[in-house]
C-alpha atoms as a PDB file:
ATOM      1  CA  UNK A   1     -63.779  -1.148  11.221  1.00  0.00           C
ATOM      2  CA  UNK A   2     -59.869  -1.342  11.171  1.00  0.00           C
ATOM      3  CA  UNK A   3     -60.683  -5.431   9.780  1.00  0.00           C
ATOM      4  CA  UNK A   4     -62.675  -4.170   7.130  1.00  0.00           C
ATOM      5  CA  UNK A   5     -60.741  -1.009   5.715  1.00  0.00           C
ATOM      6  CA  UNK A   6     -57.889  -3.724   5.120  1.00  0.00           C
ATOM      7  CA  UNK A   7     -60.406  -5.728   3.521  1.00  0.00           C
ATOM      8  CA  UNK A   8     -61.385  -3.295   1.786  1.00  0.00           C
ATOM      9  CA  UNK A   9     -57.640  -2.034   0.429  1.00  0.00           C
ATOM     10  CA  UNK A  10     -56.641  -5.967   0.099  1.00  0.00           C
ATOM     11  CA  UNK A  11     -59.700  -6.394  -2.545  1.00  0.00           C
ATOM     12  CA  UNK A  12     -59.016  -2.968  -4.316  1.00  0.00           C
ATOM     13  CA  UNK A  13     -55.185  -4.824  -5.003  1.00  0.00           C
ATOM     14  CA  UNK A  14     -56.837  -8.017  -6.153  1.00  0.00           C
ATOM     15  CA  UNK A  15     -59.390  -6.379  -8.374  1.00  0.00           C
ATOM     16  CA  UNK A  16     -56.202  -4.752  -9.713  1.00  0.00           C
ATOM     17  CA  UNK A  17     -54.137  -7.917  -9.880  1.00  0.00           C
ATOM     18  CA  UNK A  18     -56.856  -9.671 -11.918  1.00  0.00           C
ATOM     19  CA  UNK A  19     -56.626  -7.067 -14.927  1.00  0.00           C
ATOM     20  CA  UNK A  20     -52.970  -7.223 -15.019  1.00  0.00           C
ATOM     21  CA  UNK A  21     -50.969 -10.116 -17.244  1.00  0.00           C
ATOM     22  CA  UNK A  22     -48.056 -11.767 -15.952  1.00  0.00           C
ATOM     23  CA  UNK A  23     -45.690  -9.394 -18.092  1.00  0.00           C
ATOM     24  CA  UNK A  24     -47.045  -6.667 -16.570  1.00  0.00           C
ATOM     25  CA  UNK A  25     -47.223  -7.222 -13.206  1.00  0.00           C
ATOM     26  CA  UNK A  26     -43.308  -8.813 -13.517  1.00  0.00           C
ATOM     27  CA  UNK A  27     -41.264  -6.148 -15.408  1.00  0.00           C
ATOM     28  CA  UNK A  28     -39.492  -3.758 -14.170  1.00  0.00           C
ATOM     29  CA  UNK A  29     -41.273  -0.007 -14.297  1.00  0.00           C
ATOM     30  CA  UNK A  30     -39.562   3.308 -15.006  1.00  0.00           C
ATOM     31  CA  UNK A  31     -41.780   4.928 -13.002  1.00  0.00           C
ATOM     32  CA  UNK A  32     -41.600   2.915 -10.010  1.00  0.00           C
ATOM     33  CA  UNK A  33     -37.268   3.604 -10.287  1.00  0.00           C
ATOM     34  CA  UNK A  34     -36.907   0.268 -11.998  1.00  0.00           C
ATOM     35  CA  UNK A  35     -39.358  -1.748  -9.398  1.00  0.00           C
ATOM     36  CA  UNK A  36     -42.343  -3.799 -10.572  1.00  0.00           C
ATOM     37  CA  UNK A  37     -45.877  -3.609  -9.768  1.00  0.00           C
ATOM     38  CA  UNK A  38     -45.239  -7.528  -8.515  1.00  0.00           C
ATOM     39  CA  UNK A  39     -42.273  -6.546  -6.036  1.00  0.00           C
ATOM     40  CA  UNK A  40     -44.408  -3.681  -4.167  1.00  0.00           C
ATOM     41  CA  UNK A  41     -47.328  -5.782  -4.164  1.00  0.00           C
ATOM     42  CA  UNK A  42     -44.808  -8.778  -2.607  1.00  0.00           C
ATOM     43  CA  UNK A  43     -43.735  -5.753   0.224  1.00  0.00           C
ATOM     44  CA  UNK A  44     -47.129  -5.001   0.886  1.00  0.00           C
ATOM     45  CA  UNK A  45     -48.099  -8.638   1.081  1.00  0.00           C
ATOM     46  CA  UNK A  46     -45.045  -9.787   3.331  1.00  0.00           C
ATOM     47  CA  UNK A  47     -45.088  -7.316   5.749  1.00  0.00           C
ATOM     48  CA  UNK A  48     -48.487  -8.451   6.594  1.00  0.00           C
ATOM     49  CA  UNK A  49     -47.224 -12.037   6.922  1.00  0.00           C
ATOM     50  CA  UNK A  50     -45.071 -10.896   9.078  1.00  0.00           C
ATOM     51  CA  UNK A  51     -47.083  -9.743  11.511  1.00  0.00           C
ATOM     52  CA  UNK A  52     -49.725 -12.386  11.073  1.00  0.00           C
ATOM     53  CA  UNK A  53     -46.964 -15.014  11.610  1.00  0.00           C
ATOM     54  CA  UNK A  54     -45.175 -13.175  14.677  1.00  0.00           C
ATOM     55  CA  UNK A  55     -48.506 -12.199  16.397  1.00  0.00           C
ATOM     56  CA  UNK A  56     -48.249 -15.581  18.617  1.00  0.00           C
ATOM     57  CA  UNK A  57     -44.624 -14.681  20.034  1.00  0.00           C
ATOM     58  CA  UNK A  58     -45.598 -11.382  20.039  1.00  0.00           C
ATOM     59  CA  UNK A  59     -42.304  -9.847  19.063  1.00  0.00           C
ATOM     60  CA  UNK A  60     -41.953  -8.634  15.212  1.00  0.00           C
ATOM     61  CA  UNK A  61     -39.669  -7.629  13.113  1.00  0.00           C
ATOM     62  CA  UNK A  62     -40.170  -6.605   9.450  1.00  0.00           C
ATOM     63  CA  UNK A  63     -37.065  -6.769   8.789  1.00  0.00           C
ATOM     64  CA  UNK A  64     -36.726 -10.318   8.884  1.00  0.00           C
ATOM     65  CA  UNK A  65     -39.695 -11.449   7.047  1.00  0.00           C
ATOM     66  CA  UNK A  66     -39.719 -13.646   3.942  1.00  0.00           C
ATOM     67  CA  UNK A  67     -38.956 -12.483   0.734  1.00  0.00           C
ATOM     68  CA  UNK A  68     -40.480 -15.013  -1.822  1.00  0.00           C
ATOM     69  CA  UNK A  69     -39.892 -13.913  -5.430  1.00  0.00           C
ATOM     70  CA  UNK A  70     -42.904 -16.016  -5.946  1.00  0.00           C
ATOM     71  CA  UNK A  71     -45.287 -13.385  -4.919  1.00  0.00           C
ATOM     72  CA  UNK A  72     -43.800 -10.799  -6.712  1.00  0.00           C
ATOM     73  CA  UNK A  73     -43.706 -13.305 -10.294  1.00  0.00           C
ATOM     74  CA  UNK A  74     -46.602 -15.099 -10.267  1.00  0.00           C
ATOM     75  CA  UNK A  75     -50.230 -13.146  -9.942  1.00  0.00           C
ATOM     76  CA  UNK A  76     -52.445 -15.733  -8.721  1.00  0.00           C
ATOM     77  CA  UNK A  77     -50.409 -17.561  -6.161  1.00  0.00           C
ATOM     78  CA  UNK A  78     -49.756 -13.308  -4.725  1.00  0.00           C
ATOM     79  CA  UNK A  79     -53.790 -13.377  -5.238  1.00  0.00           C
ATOM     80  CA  UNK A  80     -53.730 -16.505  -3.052  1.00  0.00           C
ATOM     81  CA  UNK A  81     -51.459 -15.254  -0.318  1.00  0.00           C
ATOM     82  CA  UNK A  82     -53.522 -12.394  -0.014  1.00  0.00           C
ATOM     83  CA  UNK A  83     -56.478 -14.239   0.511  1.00  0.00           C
ATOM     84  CA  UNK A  84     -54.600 -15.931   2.820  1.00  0.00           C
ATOM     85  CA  UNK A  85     -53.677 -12.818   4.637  1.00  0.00           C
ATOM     86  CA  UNK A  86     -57.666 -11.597   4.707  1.00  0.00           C
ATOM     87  CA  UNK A  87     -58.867 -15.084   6.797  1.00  0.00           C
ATOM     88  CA  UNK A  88     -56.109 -14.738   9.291  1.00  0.00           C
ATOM     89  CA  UNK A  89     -55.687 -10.943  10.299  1.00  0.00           C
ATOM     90  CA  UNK A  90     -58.773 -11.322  13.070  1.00  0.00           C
ATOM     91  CA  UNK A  91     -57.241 -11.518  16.042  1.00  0.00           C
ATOM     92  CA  UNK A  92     -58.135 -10.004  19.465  1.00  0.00           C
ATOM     93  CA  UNK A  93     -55.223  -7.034  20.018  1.00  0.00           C
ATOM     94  CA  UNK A  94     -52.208  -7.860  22.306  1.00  0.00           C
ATOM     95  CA  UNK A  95     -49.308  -6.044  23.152  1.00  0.00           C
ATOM     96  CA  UNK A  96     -46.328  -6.616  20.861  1.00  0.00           C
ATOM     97  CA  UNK A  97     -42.568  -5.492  20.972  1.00  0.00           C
ATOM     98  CA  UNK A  98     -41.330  -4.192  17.762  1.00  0.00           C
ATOM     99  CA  UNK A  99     -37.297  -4.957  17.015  1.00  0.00           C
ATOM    100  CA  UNK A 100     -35.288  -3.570  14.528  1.00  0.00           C
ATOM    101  CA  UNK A 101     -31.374  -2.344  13.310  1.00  0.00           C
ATOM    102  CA  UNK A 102     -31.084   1.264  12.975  1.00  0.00           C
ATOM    103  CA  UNK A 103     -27.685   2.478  12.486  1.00  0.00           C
ATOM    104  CA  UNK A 104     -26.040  -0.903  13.869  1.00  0.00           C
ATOM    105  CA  UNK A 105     -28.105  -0.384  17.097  1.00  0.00           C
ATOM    106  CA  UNK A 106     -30.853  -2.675  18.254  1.00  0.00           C
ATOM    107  CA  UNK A 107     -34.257  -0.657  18.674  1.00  0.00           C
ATOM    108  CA  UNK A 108     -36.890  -2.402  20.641  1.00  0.00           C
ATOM    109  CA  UNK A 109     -40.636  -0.680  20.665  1.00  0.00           C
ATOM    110  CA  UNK A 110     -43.433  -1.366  22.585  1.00  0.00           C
ATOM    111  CA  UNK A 111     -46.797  -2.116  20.480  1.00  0.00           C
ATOM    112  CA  UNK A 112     -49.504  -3.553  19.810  1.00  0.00           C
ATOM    113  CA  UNK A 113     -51.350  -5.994  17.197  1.00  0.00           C
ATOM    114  CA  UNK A 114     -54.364  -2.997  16.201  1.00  0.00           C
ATOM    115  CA  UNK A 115     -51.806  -0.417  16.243  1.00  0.00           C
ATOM    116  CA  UNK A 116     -49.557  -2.617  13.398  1.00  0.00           C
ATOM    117  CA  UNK A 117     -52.773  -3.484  11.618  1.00  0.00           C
ATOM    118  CA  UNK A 118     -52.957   0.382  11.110  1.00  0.00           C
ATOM    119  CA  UNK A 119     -49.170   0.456  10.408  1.00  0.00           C
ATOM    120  CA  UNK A 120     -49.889  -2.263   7.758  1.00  0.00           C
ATOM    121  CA  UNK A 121     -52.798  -0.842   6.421  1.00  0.00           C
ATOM    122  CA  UNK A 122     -51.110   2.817   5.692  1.00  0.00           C
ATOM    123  CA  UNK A 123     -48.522   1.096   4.483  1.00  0.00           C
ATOM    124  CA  UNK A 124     -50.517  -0.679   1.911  1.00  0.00           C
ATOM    125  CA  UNK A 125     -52.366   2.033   0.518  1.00  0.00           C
ATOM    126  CA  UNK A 126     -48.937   4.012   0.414  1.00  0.00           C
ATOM    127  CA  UNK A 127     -47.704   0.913  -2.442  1.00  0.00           C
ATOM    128  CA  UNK A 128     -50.789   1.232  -4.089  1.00  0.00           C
ATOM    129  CA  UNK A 129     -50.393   4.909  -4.676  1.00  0.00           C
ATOM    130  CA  UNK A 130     -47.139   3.711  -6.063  1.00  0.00           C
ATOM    131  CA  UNK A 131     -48.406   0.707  -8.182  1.00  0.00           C
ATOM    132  CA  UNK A 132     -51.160   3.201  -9.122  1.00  0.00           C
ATOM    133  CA  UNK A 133     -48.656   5.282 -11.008  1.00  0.00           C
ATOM    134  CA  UNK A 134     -47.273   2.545 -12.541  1.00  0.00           C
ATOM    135  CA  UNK A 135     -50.743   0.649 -13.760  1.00  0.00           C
ATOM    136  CA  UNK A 136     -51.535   4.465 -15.525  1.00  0.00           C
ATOM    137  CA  UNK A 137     -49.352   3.383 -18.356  1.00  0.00           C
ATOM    138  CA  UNK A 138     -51.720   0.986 -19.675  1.00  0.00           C
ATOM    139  CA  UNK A 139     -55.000   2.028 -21.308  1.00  0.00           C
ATOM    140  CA  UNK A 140     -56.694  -1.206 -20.598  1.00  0.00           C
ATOM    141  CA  UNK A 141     -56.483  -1.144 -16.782  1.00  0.00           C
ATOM    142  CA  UNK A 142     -59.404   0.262 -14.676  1.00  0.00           C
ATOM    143  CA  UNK A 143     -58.704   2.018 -11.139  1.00  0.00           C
ATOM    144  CA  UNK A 144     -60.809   3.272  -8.654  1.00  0.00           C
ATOM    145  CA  UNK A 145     -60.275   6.709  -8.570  1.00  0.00           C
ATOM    146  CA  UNK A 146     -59.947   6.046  -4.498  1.00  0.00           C
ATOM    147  CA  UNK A 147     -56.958   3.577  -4.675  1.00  0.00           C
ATOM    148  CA  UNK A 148     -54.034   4.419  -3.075  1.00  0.00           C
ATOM    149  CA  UNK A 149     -56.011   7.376  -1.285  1.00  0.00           C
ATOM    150  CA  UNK A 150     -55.561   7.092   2.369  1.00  0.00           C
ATOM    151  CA  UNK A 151     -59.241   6.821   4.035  1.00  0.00           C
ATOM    152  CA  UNK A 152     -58.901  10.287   5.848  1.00  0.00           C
ATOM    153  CA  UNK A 153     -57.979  11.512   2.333  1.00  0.00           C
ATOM    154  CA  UNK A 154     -61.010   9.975   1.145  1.00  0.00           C
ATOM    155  CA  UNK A 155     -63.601  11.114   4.366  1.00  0.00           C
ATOM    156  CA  UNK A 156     -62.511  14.627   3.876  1.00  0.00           C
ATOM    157  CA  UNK A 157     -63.585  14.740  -0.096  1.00  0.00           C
ATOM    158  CA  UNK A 158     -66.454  13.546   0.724  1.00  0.00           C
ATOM    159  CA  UNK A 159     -67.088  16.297   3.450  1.00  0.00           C
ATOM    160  CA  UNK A 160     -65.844  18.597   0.871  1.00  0.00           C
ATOM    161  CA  UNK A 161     -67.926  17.666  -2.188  1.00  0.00           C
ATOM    162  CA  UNK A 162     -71.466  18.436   0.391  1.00  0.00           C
END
């Protein structure tokens, strides 16, 4: 179910991505404080990578993933790494230590793959709430009224609406 739902949010941003030209997707936004729709898609994107490419060592640490401007420039090679992304994210669920800087001091958390997938995924739908906003500025976009709706969000209008 978790494999799916991220799926499920990774297709919503690439049905998205497809409508968008490259001007649009690469300028910088007012409404997302000067951001473009490209460099939270490239966040989104990246810290998956991350995980994806740290899940053998089993330690991870967003902080030190790769930021290609690539992604965040160029729609179909971000549609590409996202494809990517969706044919490598099955894997069985491991334990994982988390490490980060907080305040100059080194954090270390105990984890676990499913339990970042999650992370990830709530993650993801929180940038596409953001790119959401942004994408409203142009009339000749089309977005699922559910995108950037987290899935409890989205369970409990439904229970609502019977």
């Amino acid at each position: 179910m978790l494999i799916s739902s991220i799926n499920n949010s990774l297709n919503e941003l690439i049905g998205l991505l497809n409508q968008l030209q490259e001007k649009e997707y690469s300028e910088s936004c007012f409404e997302l404080s000067g951001a473009s729709i490209g460099e939270h898609t490239r966040h989104i994107v990246e810290m998956f990578q991350c995980l994806i490419l740290n899940y053998n060592s089993g330690i991870v640490n967003y902080d030190k993933r790769e930021r290609n401007v690539l992604i965040q420039t160029n729609i179909d090679f971000a549609v590409q790494i996202i494809s990517d992304i969706k044919n490598n994210i099955s894997k069985e669920n491991k334990n994982l230590e988390l490490q980060q800087i907080i305040d100059g001091a080194a954090v270390k958390i105990q984890s676990n793959y499913y339990r970042e997938l999650l992370y990830n995924l709530e993650h993801c739908i929180h940038h596409q709430a953001l790119i959401k906003v942004a994408v409203l500025q142009y009339k000749n976009i089309t977005v699922d009224e559910n995108f950037g709706v987290a899935r409890s969000t989205i369970e409990y209008r439904k229970q609502c609406a019977q």
